[in-house]
N, C-alpha and C. Protein backbone atom coordinates (compact mmCIF):
# COMPACT_ATOMS: atom_id res chain seq x y z
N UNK A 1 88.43 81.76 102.94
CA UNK A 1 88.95 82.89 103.70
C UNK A 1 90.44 83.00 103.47
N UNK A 2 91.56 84.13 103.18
CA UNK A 2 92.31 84.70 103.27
C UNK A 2 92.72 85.29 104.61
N UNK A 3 93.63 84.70 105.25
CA UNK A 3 94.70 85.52 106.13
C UNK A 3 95.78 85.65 105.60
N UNK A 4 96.02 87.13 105.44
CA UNK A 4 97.35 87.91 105.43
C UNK A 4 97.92 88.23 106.60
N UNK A 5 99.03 87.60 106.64
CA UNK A 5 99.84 88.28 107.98
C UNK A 5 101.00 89.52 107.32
N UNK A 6 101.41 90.33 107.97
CA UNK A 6 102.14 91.25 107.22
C UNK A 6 103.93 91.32 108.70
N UNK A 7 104.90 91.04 107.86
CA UNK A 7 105.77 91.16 109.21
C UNK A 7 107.33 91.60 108.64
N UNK A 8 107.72 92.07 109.06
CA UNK A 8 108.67 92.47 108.80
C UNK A 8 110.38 91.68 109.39
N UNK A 9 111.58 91.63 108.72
CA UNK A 9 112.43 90.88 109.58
C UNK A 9 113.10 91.20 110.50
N UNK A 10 112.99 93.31 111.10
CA UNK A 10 113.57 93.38 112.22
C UNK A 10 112.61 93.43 113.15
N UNK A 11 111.46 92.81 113.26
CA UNK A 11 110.24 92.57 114.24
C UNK A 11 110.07 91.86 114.89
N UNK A 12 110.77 92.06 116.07
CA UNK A 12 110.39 91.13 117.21
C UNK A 12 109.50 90.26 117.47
N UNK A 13 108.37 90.48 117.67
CA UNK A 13 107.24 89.97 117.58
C UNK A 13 106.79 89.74 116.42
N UNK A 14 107.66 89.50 115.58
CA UNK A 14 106.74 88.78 113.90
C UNK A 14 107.39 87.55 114.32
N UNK A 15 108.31 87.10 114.95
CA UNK A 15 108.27 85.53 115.20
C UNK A 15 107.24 84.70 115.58
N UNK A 16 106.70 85.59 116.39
CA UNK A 16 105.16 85.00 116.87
C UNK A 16 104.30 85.01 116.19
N UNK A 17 104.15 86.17 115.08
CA UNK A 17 103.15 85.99 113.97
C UNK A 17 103.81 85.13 113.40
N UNK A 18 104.89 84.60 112.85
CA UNK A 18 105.29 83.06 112.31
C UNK A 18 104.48 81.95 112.78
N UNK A 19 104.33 81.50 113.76
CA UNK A 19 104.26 80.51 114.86
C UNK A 19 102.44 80.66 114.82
N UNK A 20 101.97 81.99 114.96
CA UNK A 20 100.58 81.64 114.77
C UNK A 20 100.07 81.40 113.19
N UNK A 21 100.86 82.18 112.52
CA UNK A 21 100.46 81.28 111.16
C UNK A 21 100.35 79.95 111.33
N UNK A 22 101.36 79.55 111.13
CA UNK A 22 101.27 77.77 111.30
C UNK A 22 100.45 77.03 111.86
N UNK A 23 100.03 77.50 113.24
CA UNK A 23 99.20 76.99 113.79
C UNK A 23 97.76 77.39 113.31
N UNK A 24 97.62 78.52 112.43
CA UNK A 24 96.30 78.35 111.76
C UNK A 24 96.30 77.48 110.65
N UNK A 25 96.93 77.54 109.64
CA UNK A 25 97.69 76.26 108.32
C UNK A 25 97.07 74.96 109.07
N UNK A 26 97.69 74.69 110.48
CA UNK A 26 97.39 73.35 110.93
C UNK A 26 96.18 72.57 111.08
N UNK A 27 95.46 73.78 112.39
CA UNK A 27 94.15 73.97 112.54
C UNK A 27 92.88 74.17 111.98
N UNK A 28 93.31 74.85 110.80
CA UNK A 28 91.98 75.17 110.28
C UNK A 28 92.90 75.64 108.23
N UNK A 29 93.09 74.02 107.63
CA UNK A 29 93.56 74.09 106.43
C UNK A 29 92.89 74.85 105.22
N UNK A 30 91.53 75.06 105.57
CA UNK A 30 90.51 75.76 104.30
C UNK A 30 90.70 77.11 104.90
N UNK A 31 91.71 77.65 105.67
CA UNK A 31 92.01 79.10 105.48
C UNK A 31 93.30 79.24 105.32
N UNK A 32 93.20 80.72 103.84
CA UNK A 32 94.31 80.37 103.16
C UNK A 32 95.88 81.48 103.96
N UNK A 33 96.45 81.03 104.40
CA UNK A 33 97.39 81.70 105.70
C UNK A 33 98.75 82.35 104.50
N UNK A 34 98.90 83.38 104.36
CA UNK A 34 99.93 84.36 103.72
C UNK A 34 100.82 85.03 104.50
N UNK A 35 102.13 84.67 105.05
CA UNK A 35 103.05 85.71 105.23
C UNK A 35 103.83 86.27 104.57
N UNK A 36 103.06 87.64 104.42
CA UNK A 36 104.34 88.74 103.78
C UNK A 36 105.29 89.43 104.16
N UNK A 37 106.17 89.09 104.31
CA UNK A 37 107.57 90.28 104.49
C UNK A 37 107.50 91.24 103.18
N UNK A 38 107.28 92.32 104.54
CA UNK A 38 107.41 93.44 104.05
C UNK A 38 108.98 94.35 103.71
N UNK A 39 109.06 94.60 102.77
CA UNK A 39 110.44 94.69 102.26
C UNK A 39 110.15 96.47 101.46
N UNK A 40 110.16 97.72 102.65
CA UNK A 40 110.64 98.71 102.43
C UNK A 40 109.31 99.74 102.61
N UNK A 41 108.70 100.15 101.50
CA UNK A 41 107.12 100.90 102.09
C UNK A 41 106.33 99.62 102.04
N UNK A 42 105.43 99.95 103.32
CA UNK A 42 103.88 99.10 103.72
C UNK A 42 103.06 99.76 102.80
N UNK A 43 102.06 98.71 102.38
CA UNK A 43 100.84 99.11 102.07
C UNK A 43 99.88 100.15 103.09
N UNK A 44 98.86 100.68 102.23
CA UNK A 44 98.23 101.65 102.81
C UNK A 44 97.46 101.15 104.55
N UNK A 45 97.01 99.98 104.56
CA UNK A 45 96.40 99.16 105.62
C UNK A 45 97.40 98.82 106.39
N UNK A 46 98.53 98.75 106.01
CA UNK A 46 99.54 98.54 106.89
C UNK A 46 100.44 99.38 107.51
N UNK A 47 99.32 99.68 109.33
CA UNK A 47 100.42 101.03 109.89
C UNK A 47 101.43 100.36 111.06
N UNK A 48 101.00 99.02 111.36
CA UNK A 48 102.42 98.65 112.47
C UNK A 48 102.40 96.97 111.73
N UNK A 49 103.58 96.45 112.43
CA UNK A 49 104.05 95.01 112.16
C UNK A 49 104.07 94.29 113.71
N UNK A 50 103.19 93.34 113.42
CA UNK A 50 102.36 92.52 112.69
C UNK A 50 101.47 93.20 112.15
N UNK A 51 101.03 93.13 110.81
CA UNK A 51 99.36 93.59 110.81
C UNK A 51 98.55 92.16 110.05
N UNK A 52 97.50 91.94 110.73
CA UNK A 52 96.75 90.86 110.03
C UNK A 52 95.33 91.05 109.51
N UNK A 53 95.01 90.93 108.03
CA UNK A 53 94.21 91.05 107.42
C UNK A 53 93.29 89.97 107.24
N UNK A 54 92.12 90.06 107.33
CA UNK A 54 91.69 88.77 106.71
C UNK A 54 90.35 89.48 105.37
N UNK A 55 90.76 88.59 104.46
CA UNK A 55 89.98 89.07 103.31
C UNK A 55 89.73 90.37 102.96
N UNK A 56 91.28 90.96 103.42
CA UNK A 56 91.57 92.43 102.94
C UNK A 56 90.88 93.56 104.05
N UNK A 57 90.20 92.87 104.99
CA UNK A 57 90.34 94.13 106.23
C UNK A 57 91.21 93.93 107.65
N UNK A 58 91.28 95.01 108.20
CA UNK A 58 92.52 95.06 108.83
C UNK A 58 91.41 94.23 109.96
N UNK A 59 92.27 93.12 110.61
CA UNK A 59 91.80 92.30 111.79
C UNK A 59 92.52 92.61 113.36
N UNK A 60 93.74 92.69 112.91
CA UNK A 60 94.46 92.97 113.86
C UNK A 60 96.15 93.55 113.83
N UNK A 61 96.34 94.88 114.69
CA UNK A 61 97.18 95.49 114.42
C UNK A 61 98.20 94.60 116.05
N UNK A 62 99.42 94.05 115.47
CA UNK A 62 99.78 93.60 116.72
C UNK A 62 99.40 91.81 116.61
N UNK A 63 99.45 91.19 117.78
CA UNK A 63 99.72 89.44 117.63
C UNK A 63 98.37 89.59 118.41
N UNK A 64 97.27 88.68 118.16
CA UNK A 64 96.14 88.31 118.98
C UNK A 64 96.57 86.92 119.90
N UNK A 65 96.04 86.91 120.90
CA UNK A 65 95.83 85.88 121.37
C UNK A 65 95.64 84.78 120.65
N UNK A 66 96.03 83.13 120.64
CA UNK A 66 95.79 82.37 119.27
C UNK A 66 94.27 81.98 119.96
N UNK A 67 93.66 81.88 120.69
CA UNK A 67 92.20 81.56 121.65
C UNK A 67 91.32 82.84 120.11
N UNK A 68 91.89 83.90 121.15
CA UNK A 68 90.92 85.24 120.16
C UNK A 68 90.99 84.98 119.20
N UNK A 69 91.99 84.74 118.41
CA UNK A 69 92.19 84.65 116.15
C UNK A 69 91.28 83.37 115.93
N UNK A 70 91.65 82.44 116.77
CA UNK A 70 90.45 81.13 116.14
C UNK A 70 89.37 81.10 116.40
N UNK A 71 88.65 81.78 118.02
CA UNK A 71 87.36 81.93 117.84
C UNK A 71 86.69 83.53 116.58
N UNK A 72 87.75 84.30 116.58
CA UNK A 72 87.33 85.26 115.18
C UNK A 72 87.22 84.74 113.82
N UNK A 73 88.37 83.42 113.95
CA UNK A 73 87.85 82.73 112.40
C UNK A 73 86.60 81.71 112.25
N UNK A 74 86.52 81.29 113.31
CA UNK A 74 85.37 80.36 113.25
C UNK A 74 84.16 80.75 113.27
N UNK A 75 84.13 82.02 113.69
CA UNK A 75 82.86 82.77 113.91
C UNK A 75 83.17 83.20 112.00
N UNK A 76 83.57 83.84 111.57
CA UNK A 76 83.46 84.39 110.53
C UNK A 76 83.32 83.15 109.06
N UNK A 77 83.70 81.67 109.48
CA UNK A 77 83.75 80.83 108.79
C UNK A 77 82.31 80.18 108.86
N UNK A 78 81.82 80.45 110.17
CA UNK A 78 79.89 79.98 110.17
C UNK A 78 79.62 80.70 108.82
């Protein structure tokens, strides 16, 4: 599995998408955790910051709960 996080550096809340990266990296190492700074036009999937993709569909627009993102990966990792 692929998580893309997408964040930008005047984004408040991409610190927190920092912080939940990591803690997925930690938690669960066989998923592969990507933060991109976004540096000028977003991709087409990408309409706000945070946006998090996993295996190229949009998962979540905004920071999930880290409870919600790990039971969504674990369910999708069965």
């Amino acid at each position: 599995m692929r998580l893309d996080i997408y964040i930008d550096h005047c984004c408040e809340n991409c610190d927190h998408a920092r912080q939940i990266a990591e803690q997925v990296r930690e938690r669960m190492p066989q998923v592969e955790v990507n933060l991109i700074e976004l540096a000028g036009e977003k991709p087409e999937r990408v309409c706000a910051v945070p946006t998090y993709l996993l295996d190229g569909a949009t998962l979540y627009l905004g920071n999930p709960s880290e409870a919600e993102l790990f039971e969504r990966l674990e369910t999708k990792r069965s």
